[in-house]
Protein backbone atom coordinates (compact mmCIF):
# COMPACT_ATOMS: atom_id res chain seq x y z
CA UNK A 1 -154.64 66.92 -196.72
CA UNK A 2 -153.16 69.32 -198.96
CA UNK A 3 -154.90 70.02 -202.51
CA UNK A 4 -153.32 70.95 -206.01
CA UNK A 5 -154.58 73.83 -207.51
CA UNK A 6 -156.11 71.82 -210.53
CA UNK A 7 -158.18 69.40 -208.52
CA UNK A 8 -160.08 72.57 -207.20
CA UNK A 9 -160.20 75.02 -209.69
CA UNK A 10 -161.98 73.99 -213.19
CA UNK A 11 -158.95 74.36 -216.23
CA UNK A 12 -160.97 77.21 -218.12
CA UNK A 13 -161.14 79.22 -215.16
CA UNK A 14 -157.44 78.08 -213.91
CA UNK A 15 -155.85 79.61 -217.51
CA UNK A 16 -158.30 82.58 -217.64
CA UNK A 17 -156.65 84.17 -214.49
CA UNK A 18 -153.89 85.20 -216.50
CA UNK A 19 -156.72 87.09 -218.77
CA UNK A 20 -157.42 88.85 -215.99
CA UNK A 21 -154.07 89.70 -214.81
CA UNK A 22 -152.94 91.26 -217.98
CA UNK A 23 -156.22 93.15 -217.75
CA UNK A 24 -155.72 94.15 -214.63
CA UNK A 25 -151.82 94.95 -215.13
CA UNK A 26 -153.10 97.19 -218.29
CA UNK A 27 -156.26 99.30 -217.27
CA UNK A 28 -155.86 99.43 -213.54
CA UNK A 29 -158.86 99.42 -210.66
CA UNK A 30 -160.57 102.35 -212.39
CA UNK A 31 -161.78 99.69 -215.05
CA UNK A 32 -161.98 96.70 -213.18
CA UNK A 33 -164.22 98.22 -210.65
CA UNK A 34 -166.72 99.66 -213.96
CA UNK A 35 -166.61 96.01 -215.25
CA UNK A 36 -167.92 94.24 -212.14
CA UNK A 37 -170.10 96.99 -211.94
CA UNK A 38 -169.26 98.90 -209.04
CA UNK A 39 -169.24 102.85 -209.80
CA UNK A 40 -166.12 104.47 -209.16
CA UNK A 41 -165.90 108.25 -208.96
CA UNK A 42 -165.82 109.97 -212.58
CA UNK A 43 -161.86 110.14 -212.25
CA UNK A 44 -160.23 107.28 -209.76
CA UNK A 45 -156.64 107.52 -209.85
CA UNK A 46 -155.91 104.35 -212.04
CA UNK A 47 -153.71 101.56 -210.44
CA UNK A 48 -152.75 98.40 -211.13
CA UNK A 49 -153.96 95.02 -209.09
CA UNK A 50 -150.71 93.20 -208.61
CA UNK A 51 -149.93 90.12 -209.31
CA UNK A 52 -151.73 87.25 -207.67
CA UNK A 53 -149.82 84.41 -206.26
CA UNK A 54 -151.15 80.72 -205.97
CA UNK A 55 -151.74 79.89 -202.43
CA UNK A 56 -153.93 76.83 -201.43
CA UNK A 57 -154.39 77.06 -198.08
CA UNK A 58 -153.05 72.95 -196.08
CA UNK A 59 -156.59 72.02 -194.74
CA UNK A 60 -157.98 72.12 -198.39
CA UNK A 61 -159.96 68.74 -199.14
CA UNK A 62 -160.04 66.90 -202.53
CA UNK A 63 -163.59 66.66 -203.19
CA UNK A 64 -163.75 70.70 -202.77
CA UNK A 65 -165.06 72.71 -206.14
CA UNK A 66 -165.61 76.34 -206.45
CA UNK A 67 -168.95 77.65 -205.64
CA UNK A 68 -170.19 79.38 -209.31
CA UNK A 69 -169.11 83.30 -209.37
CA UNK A 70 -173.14 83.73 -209.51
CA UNK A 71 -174.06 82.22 -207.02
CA UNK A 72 -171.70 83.78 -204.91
CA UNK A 73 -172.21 87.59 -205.76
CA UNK A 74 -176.36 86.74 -205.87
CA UNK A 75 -176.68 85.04 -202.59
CA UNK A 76 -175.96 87.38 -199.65
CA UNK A 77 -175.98 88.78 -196.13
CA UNK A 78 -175.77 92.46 -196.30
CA UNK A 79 -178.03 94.12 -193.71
CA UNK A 80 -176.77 97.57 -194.79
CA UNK A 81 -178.58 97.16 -197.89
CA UNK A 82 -181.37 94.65 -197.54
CA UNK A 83 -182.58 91.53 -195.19
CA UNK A 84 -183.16 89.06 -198.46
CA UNK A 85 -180.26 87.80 -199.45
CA UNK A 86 -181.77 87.57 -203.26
CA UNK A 87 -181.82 91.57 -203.82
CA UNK A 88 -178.73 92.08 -202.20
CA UNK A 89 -176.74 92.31 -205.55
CA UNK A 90 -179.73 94.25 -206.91
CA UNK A 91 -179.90 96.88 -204.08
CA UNK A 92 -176.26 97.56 -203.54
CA UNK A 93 -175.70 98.41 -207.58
CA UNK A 94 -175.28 101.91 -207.26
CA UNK A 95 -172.94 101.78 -203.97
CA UNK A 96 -169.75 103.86 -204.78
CA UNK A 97 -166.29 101.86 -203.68
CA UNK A 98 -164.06 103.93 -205.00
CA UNK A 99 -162.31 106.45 -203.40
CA UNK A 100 -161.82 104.34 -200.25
CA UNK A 101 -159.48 104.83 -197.86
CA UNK A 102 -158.75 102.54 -194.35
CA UNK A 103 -158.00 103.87 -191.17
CA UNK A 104 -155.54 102.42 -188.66
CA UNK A 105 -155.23 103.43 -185.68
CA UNK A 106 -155.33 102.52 -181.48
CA UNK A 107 -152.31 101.02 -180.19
CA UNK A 108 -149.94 101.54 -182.86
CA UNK A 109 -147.22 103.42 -183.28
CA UNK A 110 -147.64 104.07 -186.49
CA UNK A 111 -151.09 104.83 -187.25
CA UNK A 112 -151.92 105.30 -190.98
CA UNK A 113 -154.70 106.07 -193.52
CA UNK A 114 -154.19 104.59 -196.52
CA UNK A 115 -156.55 104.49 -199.79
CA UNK A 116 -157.52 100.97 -201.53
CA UNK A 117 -155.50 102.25 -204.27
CA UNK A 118 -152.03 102.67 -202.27
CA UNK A 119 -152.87 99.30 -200.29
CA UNK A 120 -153.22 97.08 -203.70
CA UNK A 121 -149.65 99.22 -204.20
CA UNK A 122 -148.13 98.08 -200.92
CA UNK A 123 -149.55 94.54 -200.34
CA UNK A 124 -148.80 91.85 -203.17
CA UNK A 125 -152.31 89.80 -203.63
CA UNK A 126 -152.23 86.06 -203.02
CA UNK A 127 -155.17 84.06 -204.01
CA UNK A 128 -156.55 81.45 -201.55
CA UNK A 129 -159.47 79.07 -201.73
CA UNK A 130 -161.61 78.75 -198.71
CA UNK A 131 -164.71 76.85 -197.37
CA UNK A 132 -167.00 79.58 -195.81
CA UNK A 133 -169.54 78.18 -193.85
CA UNK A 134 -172.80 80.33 -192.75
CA UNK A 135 -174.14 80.14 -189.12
CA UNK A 136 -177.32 79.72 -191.05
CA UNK A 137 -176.11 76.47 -191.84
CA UNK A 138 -175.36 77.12 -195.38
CA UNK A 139 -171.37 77.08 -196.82
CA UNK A 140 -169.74 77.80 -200.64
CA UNK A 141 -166.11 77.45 -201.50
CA UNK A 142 -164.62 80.60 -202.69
CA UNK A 143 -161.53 82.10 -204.72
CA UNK A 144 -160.74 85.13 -202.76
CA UNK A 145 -157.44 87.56 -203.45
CA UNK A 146 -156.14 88.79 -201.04
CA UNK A 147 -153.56 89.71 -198.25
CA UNK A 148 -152.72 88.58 -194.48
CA UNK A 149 -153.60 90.71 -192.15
CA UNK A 150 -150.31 90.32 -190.21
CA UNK A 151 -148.41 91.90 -192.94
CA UNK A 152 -150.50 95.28 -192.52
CA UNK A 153 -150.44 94.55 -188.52
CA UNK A 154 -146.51 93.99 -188.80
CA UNK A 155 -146.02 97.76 -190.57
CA UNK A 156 -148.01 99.54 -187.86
CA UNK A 157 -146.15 98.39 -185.10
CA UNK A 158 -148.96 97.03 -182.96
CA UNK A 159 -148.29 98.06 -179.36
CA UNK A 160 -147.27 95.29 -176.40
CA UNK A 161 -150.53 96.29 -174.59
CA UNK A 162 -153.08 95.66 -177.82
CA UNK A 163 -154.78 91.99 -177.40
CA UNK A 164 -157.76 92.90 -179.57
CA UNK A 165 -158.50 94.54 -183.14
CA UNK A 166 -161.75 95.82 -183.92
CA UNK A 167 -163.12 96.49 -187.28
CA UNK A 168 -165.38 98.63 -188.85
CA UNK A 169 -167.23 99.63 -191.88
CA UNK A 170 -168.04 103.34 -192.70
CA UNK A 171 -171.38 104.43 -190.78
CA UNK A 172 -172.74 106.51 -193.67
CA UNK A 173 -176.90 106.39 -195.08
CA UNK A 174 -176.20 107.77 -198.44
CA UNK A 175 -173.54 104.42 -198.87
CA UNK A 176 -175.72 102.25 -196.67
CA UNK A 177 -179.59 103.12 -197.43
CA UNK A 178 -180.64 100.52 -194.17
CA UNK A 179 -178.35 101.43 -191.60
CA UNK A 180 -180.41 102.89 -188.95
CA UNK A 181 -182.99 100.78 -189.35
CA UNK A 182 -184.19 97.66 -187.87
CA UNK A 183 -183.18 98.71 -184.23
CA UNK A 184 -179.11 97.57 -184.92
CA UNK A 185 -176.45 99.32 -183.34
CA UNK A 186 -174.85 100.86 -186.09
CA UNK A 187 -171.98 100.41 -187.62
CA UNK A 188 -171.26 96.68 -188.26
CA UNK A 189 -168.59 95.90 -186.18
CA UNK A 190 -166.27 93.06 -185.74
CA UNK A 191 -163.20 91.77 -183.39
CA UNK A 192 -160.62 89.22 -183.08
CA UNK A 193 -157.93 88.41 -180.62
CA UNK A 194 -154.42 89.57 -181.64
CA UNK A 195 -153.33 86.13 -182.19
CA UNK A 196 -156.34 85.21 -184.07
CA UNK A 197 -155.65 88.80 -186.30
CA UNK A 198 -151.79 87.63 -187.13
CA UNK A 199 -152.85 83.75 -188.21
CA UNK A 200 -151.66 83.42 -191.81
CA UNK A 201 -155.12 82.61 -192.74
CA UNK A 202 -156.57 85.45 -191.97
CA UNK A 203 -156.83 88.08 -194.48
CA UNK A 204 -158.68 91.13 -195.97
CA UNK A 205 -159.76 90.19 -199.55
CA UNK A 206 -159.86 92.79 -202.45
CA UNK A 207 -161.60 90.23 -205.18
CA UNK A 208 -163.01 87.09 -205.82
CA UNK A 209 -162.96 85.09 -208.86
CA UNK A 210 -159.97 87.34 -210.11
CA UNK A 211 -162.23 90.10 -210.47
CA UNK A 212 -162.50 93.02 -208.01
CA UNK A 213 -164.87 92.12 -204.86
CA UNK A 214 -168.33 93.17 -205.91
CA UNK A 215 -170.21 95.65 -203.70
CA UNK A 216 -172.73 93.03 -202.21
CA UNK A 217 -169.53 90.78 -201.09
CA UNK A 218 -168.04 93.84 -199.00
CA UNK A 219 -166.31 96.13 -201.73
CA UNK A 220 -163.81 97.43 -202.19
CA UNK A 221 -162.34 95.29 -198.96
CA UNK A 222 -163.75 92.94 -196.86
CA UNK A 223 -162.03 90.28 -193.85
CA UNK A 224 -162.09 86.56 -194.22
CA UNK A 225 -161.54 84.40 -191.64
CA UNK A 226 -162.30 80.91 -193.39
CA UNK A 227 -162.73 79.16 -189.48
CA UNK A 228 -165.47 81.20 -188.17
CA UNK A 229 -168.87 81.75 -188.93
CA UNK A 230 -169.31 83.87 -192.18
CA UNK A 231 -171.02 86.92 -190.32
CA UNK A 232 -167.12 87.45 -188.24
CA UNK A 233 -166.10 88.29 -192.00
CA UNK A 234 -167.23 92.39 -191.87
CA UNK A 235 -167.35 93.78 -195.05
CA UNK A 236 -166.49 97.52 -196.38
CA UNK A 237 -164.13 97.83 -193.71
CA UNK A 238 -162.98 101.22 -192.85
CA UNK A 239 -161.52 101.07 -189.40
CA UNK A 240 -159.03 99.23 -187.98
CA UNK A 241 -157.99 99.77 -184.26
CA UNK A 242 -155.69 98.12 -182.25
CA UNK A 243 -157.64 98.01 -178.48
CA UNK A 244 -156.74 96.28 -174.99
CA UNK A 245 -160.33 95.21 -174.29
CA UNK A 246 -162.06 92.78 -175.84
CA UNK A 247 -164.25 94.63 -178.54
CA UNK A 248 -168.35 94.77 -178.73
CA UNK A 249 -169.43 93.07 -181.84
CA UNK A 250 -172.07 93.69 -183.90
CA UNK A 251 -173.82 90.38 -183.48
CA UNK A 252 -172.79 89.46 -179.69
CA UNK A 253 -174.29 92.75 -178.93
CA UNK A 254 -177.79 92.83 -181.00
CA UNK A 255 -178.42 89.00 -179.55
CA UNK A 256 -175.37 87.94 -177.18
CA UNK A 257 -177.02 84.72 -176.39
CA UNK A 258 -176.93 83.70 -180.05
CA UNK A 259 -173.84 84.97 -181.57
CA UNK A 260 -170.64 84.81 -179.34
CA UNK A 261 -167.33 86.70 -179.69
CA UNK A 262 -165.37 83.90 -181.48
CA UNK A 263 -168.00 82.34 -183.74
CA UNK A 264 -165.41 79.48 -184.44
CA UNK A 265 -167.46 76.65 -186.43
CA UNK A 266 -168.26 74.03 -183.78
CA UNK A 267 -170.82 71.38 -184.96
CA UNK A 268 -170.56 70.27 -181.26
CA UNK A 269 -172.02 73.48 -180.42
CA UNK A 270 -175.88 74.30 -181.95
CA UNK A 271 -177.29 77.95 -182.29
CA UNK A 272 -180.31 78.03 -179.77
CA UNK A 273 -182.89 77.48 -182.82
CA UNK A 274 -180.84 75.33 -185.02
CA UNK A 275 -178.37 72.24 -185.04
CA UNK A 276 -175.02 72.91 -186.57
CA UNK A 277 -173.96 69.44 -187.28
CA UNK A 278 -174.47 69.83 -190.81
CA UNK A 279 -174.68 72.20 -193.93
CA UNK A 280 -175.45 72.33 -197.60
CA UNK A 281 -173.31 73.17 -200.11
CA UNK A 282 -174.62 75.99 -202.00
CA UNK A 283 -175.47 73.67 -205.34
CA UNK A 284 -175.20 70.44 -203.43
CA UNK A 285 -178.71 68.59 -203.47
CA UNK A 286 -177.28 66.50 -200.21
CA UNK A 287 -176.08 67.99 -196.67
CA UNK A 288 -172.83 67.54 -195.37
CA UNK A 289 -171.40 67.08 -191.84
CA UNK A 290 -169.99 69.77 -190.55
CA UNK A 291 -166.24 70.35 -189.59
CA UNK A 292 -164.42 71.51 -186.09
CA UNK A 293 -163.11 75.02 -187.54
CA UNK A 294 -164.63 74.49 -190.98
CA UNK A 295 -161.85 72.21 -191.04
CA UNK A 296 -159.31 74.45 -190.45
CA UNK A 297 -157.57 72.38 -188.10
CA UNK A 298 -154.32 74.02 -187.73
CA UNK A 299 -155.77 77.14 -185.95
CA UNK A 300 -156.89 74.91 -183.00
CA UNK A 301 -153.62 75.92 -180.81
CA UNK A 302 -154.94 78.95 -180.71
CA UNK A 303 -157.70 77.66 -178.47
CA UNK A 304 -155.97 75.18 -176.23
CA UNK A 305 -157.08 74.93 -172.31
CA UNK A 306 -160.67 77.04 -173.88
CA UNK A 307 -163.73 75.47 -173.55
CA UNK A 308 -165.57 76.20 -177.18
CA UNK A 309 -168.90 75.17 -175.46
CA UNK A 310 -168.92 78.53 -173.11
CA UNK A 311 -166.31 80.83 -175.41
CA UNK A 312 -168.58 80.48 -178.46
């Protein structure tokens, strides 16, 4: 069922977008970065966000409201920083964003770098509301802006014998004060199928909330893929390659027989120490049950003849 904008998003914060925008249109990154407080470099070339469009995404339910912009920047997975989620924010205050610039490369034939600054340039932001659910069994609803990764797939000229895309964030100590610790292979990494890559839901997010992604929710860009599990959703991103095989992720790879390759939400389908029937609602006091592909029915073509009990 599809949702209007106003049943989801609360008035005051519907009309303060266009606060934002005008802000955004006026001072550029450089100053929307310093007011989420994310530290750019003492002289960031200054760009513009562009405009956001208003894009609610079919599967939205009535009933759905926007998990509170604290909430969401103060209650995080970030290994690269800490294991609590409640010192995330506090730990990753000092990471630097800004210059950033994406690789991507593989099977293209056009294989680019670009910085953050040229991509919010090249690739008009669209704001879409999505459920993410948590294989921990916890979800929020959240108000990311963004782009489809097709459109960025679509100017690299992805080769006929890619199937795969891998992505990954920088593997740097001085950004990322854990990595090297707790016995991970280093980087995070992440994958999806092609097909899965080009879906118009999936996209690589730049902000939340109309403000500029904070560094604890995967500045200064991050993947969302609103029908898996949240941890498919690598943040900091700083590789993207095109590959024929199917990718080693981060997750499969530290416990395989926990986290699978497709991490598609599957309440049919528990984690080995945990039933993933239900969730709660970051602010809920009730659970709620859980929903084939978060709900996100209209991806399930994309699965047909696959057995979701075995390719988990």
């Amino acid at each position: 069922m599809q949702s209007k904008r106003e049943e989801i998003t609360p008035e005051g914060l519907y009309f303060s977008r266009r606060k934002f925008l005008k802000l955004a249109g006026l001072v550029g990154v450089s100053a929307a970065l310093a007011a989420c407080g994310i530290k750019p470099t003492p002289t960031p070339e200054a760009v513009p966000l562009s405009t956001l469009q208003t894009v609610s995404s079919n599967s939205l339910m009535n009933g759905d409201t926007l998990t509170p912009y604290d909430t969401i920047t103060n209650y995080n997975n970030f290994y690269e920083f800490s294991l609590s989620k409640e010192d995330v924010a506090e730990k990753a205050q000092n990471f630097v964003s800004h210059p950033w610039t994406i690789s991507v490369e593989g099977l293209v034939e056009r294989p680019m770098q670009i910085s953050i600054d040229e991509l919010l340039q090249q690739y008009p932001l669209e704001e879409r509301i999505y459920r993410m659910r948590c294989v921990e069994g916890w979800s929020m609803v959240i108000p990311w802006a963004g782009f489809p990764v097709y459109k960025l797939l679509k100017d690299v000229k992805v080769k006929d014998t890619a199937r795969f895309v891998r992505f990954a964030t920088q593997y740097n100590h001085d950004l990322f004060p854990n990595q090297g610790s707790f016995g991970f292979a280093w980087p995070y990494t992440e994958g999806l199928r092609l097909d899965e890559a080009n879906h118009d839901l999936t996209i690589l997010a730049v902000g939340l909330y109309n403000k500029v992604l904070p560094a604890q929710d995967g500045a200064p860009i991050r993947l969302v893929v609103p029908w898996k599990y949240g941890f498919k959703s690598v943040k900091s991103i700083s590789k993207i390659e095109l590959v024929e095989e199917q990718p080693q992720t981060f997750w499969n790879e530290a416990v395989f027989n926990e986290y699978g390759f497709y991490a598609n939400v599957n309440p049919n389908v528990p984690h080995p120490r945990w039933s993933q029937e239900s969730e709660r609602r970051l602010g809920e006091a009730e659970r709620r049950p859980t929903e084939l592909f978060n709900g996100y029915t209209e991806v399930a073509p994309l699965y047909e003849g696959m057995d979701l009990t075995v390719d988990f």
